[in-house]
Structures are given as C-alpha cells and as structure tokens.
C-alpha atoms as a PDB file:
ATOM      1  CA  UNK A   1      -0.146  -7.167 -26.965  1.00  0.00           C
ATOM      2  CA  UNK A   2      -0.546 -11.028 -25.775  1.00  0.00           C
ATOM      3  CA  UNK A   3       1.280 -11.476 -22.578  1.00  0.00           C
ATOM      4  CA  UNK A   4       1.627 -14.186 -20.375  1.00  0.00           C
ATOM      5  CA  UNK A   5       2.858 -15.200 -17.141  1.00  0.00           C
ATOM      6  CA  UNK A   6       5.445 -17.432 -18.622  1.00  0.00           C
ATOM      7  CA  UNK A   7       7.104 -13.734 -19.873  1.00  0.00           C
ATOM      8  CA  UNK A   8       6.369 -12.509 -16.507  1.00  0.00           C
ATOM      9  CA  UNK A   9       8.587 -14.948 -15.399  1.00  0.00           C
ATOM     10  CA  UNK A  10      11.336 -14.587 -17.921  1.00  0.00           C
ATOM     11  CA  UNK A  11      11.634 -11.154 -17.255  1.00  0.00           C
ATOM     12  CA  UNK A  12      11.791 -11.108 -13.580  1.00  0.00           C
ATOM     13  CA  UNK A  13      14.470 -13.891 -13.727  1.00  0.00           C
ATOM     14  CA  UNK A  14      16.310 -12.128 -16.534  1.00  0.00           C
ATOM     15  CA  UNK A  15      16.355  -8.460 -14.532  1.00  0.00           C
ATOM     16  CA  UNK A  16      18.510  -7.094 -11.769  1.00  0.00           C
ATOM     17  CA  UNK A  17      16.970  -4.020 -10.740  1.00  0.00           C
ATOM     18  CA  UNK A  18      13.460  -4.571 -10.227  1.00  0.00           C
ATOM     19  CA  UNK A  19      11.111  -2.327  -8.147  1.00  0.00           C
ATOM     20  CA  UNK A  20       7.467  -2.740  -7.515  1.00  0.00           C
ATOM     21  CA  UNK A  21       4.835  -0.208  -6.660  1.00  0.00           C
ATOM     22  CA  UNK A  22       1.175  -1.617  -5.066  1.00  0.00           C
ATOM     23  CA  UNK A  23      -1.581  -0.660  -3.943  1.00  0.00           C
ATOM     24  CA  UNK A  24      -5.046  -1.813  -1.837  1.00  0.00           C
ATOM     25  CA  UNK A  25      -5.035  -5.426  -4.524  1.00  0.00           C
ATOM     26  CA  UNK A  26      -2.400  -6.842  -2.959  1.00  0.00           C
ATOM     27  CA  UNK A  27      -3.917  -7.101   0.049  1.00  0.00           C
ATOM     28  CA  UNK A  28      -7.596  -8.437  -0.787  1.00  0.00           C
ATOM     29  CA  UNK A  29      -5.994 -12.055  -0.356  1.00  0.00           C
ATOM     30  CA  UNK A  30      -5.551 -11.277   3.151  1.00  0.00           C
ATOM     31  CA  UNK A  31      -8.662 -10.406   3.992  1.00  0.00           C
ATOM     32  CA  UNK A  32      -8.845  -7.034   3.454  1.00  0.00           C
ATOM     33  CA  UNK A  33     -10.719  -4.754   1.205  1.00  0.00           C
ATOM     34  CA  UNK A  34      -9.787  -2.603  -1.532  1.00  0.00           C
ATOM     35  CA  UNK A  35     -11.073   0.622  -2.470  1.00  0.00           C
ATOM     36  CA  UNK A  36     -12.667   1.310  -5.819  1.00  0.00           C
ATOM     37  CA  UNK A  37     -13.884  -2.395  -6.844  1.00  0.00           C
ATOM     38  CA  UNK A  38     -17.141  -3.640  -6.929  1.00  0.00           C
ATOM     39  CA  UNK A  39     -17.161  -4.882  -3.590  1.00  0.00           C
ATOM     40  CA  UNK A  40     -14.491  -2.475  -2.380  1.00  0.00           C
ATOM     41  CA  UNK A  41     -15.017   0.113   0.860  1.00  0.00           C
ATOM     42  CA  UNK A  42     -16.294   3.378  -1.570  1.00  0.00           C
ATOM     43  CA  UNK A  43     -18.945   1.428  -2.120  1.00  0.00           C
ATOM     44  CA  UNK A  44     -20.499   1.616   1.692  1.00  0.00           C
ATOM     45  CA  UNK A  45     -21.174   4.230   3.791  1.00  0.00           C
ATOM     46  CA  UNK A  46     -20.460   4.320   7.763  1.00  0.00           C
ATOM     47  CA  UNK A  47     -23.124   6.095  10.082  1.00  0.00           C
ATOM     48  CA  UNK A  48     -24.104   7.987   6.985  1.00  0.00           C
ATOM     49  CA  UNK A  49     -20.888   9.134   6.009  1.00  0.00           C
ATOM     50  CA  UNK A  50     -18.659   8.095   2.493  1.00  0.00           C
ATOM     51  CA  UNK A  51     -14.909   6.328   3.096  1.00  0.00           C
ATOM     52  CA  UNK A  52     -13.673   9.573   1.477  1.00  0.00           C
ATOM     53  CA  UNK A  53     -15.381  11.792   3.708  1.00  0.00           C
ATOM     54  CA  UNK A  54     -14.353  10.008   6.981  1.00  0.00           C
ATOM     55  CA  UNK A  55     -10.999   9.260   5.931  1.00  0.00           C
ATOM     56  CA  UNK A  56     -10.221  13.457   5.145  1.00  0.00           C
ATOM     57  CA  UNK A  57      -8.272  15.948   7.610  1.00  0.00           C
ATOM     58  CA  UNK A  58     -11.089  18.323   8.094  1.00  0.00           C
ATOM     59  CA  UNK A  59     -13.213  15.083   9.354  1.00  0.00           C
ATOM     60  CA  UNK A  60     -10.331  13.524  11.332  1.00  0.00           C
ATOM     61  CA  UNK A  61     -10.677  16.853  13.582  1.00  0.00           C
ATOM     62  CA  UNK A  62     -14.553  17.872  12.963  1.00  0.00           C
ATOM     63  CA  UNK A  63     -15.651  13.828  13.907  1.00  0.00           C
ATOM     64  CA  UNK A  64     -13.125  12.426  15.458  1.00  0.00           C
ATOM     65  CA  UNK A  65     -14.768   9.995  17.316  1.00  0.00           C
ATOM     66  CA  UNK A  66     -16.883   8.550  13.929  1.00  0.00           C
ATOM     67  CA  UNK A  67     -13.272   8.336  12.347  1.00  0.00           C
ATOM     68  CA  UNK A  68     -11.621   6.026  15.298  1.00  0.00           C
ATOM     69  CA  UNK A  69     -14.692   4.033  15.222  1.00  0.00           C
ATOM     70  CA  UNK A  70     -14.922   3.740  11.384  1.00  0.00           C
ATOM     71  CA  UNK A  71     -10.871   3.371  11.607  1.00  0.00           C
ATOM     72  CA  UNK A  72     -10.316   0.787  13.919  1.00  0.00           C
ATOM     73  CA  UNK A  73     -13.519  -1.339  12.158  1.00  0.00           C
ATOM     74  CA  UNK A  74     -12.011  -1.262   9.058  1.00  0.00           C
ATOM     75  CA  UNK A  75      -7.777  -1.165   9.358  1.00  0.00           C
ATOM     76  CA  UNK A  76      -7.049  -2.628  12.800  1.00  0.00           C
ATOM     77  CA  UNK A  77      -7.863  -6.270  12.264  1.00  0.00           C
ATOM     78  CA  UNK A  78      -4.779  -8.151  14.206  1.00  0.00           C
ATOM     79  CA  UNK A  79      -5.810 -11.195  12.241  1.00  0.00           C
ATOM     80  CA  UNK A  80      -4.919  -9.966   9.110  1.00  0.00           C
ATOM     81  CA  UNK A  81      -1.884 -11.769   7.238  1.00  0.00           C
ATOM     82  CA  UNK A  82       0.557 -11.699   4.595  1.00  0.00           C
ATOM     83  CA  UNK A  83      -0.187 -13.585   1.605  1.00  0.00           C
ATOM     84  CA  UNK A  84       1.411 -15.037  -1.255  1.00  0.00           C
ATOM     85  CA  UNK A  85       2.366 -11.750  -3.150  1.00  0.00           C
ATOM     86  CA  UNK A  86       3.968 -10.310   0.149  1.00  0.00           C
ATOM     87  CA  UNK A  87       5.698 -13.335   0.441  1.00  0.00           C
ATOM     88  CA  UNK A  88       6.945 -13.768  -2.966  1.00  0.00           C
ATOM     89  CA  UNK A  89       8.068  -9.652  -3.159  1.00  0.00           C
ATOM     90  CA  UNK A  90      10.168 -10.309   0.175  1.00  0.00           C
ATOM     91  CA  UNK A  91      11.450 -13.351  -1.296  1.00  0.00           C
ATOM     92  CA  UNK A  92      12.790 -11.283  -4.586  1.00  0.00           C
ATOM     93  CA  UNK A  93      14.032  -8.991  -2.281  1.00  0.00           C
ATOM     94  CA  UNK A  94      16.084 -11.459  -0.644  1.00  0.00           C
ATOM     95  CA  UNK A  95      17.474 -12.925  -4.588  1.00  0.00           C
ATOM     96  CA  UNK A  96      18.892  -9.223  -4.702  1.00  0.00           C
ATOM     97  CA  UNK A  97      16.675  -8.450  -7.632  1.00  0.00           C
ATOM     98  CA  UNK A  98      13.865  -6.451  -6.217  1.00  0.00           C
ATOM     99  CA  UNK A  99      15.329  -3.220  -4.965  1.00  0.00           C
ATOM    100  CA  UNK A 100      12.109  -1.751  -2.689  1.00  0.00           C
ATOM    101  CA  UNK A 101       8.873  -2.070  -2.577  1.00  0.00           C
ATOM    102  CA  UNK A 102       6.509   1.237  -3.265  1.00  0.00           C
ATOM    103  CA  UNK A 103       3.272   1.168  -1.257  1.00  0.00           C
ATOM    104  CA  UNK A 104      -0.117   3.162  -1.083  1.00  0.00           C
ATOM    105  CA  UNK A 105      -0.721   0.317   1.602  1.00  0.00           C
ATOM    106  CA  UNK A 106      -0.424   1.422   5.194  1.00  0.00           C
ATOM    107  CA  UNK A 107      -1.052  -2.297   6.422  1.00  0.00           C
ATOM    108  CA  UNK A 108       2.648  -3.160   7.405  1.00  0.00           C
ATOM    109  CA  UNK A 109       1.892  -6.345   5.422  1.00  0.00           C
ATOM    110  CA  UNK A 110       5.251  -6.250   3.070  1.00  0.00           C
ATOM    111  CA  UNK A 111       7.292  -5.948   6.465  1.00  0.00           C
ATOM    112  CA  UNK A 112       5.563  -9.072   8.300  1.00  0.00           C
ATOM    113  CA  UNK A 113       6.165 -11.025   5.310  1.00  0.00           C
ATOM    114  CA  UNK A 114      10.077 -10.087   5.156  1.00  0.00           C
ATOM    115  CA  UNK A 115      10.282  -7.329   2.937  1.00  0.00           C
ATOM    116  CA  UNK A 116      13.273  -5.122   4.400  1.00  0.00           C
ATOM    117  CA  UNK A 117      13.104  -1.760   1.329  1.00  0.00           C
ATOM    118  CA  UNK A 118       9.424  -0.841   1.718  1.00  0.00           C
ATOM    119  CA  UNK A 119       8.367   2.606   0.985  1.00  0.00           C
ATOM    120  CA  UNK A 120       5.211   3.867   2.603  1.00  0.00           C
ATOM    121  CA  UNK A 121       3.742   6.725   0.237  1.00  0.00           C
ATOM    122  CA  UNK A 122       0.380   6.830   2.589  1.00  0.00           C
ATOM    123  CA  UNK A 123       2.292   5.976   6.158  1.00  0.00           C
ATOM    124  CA  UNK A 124       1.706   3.230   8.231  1.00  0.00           C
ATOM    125  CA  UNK A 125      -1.203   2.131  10.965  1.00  0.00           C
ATOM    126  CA  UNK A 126       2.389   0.949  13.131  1.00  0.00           C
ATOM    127  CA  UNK A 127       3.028   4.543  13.258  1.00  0.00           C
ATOM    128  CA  UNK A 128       1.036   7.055  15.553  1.00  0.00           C
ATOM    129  CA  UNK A 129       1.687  10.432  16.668  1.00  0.00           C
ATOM    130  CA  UNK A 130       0.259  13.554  18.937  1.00  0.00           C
ATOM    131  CA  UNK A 131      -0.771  15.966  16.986  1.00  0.00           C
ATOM    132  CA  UNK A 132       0.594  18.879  19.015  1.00  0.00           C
ATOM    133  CA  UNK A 133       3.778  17.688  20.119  1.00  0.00           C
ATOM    134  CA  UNK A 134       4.327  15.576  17.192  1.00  0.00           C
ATOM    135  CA  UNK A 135       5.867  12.790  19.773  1.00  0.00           C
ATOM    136  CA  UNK A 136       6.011   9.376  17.688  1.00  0.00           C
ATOM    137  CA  UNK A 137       3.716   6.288  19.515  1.00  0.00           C
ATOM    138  CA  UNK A 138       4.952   3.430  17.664  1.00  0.00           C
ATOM    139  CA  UNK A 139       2.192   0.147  17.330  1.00  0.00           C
ATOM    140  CA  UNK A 140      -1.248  -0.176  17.192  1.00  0.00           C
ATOM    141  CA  UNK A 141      -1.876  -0.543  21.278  1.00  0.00           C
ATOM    142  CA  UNK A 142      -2.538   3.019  21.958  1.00  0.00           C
ATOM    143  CA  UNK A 143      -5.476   3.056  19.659  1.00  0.00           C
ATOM    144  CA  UNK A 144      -6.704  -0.507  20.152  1.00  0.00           C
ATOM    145  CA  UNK A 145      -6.703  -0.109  24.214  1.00  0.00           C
ATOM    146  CA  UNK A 146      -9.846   2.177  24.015  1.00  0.00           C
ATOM    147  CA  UNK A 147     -12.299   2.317  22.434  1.00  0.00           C
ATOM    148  CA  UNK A 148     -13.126   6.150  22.385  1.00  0.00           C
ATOM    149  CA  UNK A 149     -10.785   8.624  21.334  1.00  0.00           C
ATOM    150  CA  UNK A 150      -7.006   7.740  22.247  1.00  0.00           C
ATOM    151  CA  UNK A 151      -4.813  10.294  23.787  1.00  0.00           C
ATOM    152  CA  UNK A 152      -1.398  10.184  24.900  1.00  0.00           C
ATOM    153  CA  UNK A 153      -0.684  10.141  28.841  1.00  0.00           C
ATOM    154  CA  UNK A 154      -0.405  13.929  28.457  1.00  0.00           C
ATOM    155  CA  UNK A 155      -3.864  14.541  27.438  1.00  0.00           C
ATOM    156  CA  UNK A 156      -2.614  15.115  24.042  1.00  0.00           C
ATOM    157  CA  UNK A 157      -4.541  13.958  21.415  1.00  0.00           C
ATOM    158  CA  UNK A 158      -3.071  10.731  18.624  1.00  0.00           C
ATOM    159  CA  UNK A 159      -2.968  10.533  15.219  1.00  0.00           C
ATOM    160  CA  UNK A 160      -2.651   7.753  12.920  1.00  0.00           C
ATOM    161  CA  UNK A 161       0.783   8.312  10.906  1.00  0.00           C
ATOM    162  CA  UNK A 162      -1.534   7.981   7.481  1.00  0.00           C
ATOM    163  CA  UNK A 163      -2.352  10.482   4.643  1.00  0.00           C
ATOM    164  CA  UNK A 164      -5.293  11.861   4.816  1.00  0.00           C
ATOM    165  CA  UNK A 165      -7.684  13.154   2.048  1.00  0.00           C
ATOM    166  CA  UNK A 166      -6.706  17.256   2.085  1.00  0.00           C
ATOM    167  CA  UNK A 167      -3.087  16.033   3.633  1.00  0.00           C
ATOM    168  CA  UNK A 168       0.110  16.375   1.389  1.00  0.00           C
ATOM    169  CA  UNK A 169       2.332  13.077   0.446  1.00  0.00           C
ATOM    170  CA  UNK A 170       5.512  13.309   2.885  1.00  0.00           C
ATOM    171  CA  UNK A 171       8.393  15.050   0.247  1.00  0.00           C
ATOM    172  CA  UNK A 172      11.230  13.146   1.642  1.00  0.00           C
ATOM    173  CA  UNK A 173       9.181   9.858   1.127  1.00  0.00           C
ATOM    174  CA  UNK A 174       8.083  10.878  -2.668  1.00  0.00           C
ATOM    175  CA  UNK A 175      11.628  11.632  -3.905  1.00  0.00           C
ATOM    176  CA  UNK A 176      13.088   8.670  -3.017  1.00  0.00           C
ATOM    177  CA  UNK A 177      10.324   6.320  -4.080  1.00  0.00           C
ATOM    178  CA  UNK A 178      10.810   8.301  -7.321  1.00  0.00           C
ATOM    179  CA  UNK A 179      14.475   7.632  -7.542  1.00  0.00           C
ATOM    180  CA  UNK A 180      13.615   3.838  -7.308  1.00  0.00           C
ATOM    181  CA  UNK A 181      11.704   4.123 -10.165  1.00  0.00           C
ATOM    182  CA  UNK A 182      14.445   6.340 -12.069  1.00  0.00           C
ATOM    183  CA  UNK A 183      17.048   3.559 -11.598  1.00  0.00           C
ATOM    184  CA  UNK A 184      14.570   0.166 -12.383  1.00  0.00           C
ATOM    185  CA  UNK A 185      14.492  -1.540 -15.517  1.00  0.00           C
ATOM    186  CA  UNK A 186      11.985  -3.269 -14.748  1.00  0.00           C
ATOM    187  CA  UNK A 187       8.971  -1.367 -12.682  1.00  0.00           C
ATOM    188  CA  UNK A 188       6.127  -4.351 -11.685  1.00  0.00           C
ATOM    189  CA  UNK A 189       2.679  -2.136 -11.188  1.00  0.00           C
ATOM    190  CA  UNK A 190       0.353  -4.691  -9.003  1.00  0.00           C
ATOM    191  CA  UNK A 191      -2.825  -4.450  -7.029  1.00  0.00           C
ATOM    192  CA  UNK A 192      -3.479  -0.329  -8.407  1.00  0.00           C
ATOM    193  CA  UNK A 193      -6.217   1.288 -10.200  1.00  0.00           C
ATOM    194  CA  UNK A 194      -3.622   4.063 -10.609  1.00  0.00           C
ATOM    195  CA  UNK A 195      -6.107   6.795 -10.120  1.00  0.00           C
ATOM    196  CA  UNK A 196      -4.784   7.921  -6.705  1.00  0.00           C
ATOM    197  CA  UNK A 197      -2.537  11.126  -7.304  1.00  0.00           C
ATOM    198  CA  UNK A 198       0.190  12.260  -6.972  1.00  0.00           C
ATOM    199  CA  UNK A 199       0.689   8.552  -6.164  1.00  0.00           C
ATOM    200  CA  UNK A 200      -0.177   7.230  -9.809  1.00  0.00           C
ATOM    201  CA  UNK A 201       1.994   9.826 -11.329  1.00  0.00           C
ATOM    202  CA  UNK A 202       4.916   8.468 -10.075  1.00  0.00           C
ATOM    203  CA  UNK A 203       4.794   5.427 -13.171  1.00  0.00           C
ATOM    204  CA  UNK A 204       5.591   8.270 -15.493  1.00  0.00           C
ATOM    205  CA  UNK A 205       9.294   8.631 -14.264  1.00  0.00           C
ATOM    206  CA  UNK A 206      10.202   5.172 -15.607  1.00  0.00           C
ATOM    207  CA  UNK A 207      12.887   5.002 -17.737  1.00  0.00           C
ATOM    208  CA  UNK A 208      13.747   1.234 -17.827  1.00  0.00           C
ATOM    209  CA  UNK A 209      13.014  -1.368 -20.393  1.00  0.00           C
ATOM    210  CA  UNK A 210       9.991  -3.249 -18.619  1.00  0.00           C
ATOM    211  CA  UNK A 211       6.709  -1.940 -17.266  1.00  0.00           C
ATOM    212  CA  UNK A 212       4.332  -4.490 -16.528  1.00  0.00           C
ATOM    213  CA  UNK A 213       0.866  -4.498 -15.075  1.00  0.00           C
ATOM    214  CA  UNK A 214      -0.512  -7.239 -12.589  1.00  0.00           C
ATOM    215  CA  UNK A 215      -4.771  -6.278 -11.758  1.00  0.00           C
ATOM    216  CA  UNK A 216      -7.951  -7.279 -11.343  1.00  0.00           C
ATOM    217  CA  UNK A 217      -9.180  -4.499 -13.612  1.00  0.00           C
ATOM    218  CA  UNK A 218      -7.611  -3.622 -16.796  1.00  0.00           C
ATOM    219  CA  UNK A 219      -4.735  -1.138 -16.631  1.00  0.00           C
ATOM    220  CA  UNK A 220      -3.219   1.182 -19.682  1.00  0.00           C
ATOM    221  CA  UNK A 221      -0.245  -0.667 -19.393  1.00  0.00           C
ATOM    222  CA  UNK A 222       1.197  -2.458 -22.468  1.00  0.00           C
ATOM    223  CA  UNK A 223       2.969  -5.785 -20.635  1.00  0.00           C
ATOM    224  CA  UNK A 224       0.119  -6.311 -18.795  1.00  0.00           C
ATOM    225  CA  UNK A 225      -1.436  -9.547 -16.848  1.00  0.00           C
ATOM    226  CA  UNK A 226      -5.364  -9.719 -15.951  1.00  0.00           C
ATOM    227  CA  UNK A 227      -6.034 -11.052 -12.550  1.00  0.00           C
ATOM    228  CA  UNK A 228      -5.349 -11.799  -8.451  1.00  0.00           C
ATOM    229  CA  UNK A 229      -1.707 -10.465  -8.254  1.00  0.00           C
ATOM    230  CA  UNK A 230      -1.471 -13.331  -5.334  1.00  0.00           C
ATOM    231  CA  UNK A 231      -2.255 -16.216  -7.836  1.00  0.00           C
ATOM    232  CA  UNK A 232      -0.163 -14.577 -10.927  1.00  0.00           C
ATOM    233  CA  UNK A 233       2.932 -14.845  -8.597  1.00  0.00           C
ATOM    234  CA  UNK A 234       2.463 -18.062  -7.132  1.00  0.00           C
ATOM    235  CA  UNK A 235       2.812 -19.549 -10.433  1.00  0.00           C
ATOM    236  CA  UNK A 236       6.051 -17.949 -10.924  1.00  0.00           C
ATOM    237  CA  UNK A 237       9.500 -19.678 -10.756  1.00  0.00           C
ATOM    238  CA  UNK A 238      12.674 -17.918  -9.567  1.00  0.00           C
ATOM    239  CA  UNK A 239      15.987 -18.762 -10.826  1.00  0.00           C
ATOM    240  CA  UNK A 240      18.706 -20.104  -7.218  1.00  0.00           C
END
C-alpha cells in the first residue's frame, strides 16, 4: 500500500483523537542512541558486559557500580534536547488532537518539549528512589553528584525509577496507556521496532480507523512511512 506523507498529513488534520506510542527513534535526532539499529547500543559492549545484561535487575544489585558507570555514560547527558518530533507531538497536543503520548523512552524529552499527557511505560531517569524505603528522589542530581554509587543521606541505597530487564511494567501505568489506545482513531506508531514486550503488544488493542507507522526500519504496519520520524513531521502542516 503506497503511502505518503501528504496522507499523513490529511489524516492527522482530519482526526480528533489521536494518540501516539514511541520508542528509542524518536530520540536519535537528539543525540541519543537507539537500541537495536545498526549503530544502536546492543551493538557494544561495556567493560565486557552486553546493554541487556547491565541494564537487568539481577545486575543492577550483583554490579552495581558497572551499572551507574555504564548508566550515567550512556542516559545522563544534560546536553541532550528535544527535537523536532517532540516538538511537533507537544504542539498536537496543544491543537487538542493528540490525546497522550505513550513512551518506552525514559528521557523526559516529550515533557521539555511541552508535551503535558505523556505516559512513561519504562519510567523516567527524573525519577529516583531508595530501594528499601521506597522514598521518591526526584531529578537527576543525586546520581550525577558522585560518581560512585549514590545513596540517600540515610545510607540507603537509589534506584533509577526505570524498568529493568527481569522487572514487571508498572500495572497502573499499562492500563491506562491501553485505554488511550482503546479510545484513538487514529494510533501514530513512531521511532519502534515493536519487539519490546509487553510494550509492543499494546498496538493490538486498537480499535480506531488509522494505524500508521513512522521508522527507520520497516514495520508490519499497513499505513506506513519509511524514515527519520523527526524529518517526516517537519514536513507536516497543521490545520489553525
């Protein structure tokens, strides 16, 4: 099925419930790297160990000091910034057609450019937490002002709010980023290999008229658009 930006575009401007669910592609254009592409993180190792391996529960509390060292290296860049799909999604939001924005992105990127509905399936590096108390440490400082293993003025010990490899998807968080997609007619999949579960499940509770795909790599998605989701929506003109 041939299909263009131009019906990207007439779509979007013709729709009223729109909801879009990203992943790691929307933010290349800032700077930062996806996972699974050819030049993406799973395709380096850190001290010996895989992404995967680091980035797991069992290694969180087994290496913790490898994991804040790979962790602040590769997500704690303060230069990082939003770019033009962050921009245009908050600038949807604001027309009243987009309804939220679904992330597997825990960069906080959607929020700097404006987004106000944004749904964090994996959490958020703004978010930390001791893991015995489970007291909340909101920002970045309290991981970025050392640089060994940060603990909490209690001697407890902080976690990144982020899912883990081995660590369940927050319920709460899941069931209403699935009611989102119940209620779209119109469901924009952007920046996703959509082979991260239960994440990539969540497409199949779409019931609307419109699913369209925006990636550098082909998706299985019938309306479907080949390329930078940051250039596909620059080109795109909303209706005042």
């Amino acid at each position: 099925m041939t299909f263009s930006i131009s019906d990207l575009e007439k779509i979007i401007n013709m729709s009223n419930n729109i909801v879009f669910f990203g992943g790691a592609g929307v933010s290349t254009a800032s700077g930062l790297k996806d996972f699974r592409s050819s030049d993406g993180l799973y395709h380096y190792t850190f001290k010996g160990y895989r992404p995967e391996t680091i980035l797991s529960h069992n290694f969180f509390y087994q290496h913790t000091d490898i994991f804040y060292e790979y962790y602040r290296s590769v997500f704690l860049d303060s230069g990082v910034k939003p770019n033009d799909a962050h921009y245009f999604l908050a600038e949807l939001e604001r027309s009243g057609k987009l309804k939220a924005v679904i992330t597997q992105n825990i960069d906080g990127l959607h929020q700097m450019a404006g987004s106000k509905k944004v749904i964090e399936l994996h959490g958020s590096i703004y978010r930390n937490y001791t893991v015995k108390s489970n007291k909340l440490i909101k920002g970045i400082d309290c991981i970025t002002n050392t640089s060994s293993i940060p603990y909490d003025t209690n001697g407890e010990l902080i976690k990144p709010d982020v899912v883990l490899y081995g660590e369940p998807l927050n319920d709460d968080v899941l069931n209403e980023a699935i009611q989102y997609i119940r209620n779209a007619d119109c469901l924009i999949v952007g920046g996703t290999s959509l082979s991260v579960y239960p994440a990539a499940q969540l497409i199949h509770y779409f019931n609307g008229t419109y699913l369209i795909g925006i990636n550098k790599e082909k998706l299985g998605i019938p309306y479907f658009i080949q390329g930078p989701i940051d250039k596909v929506f620059k080109k795109i003109n909303l209706k005042k």
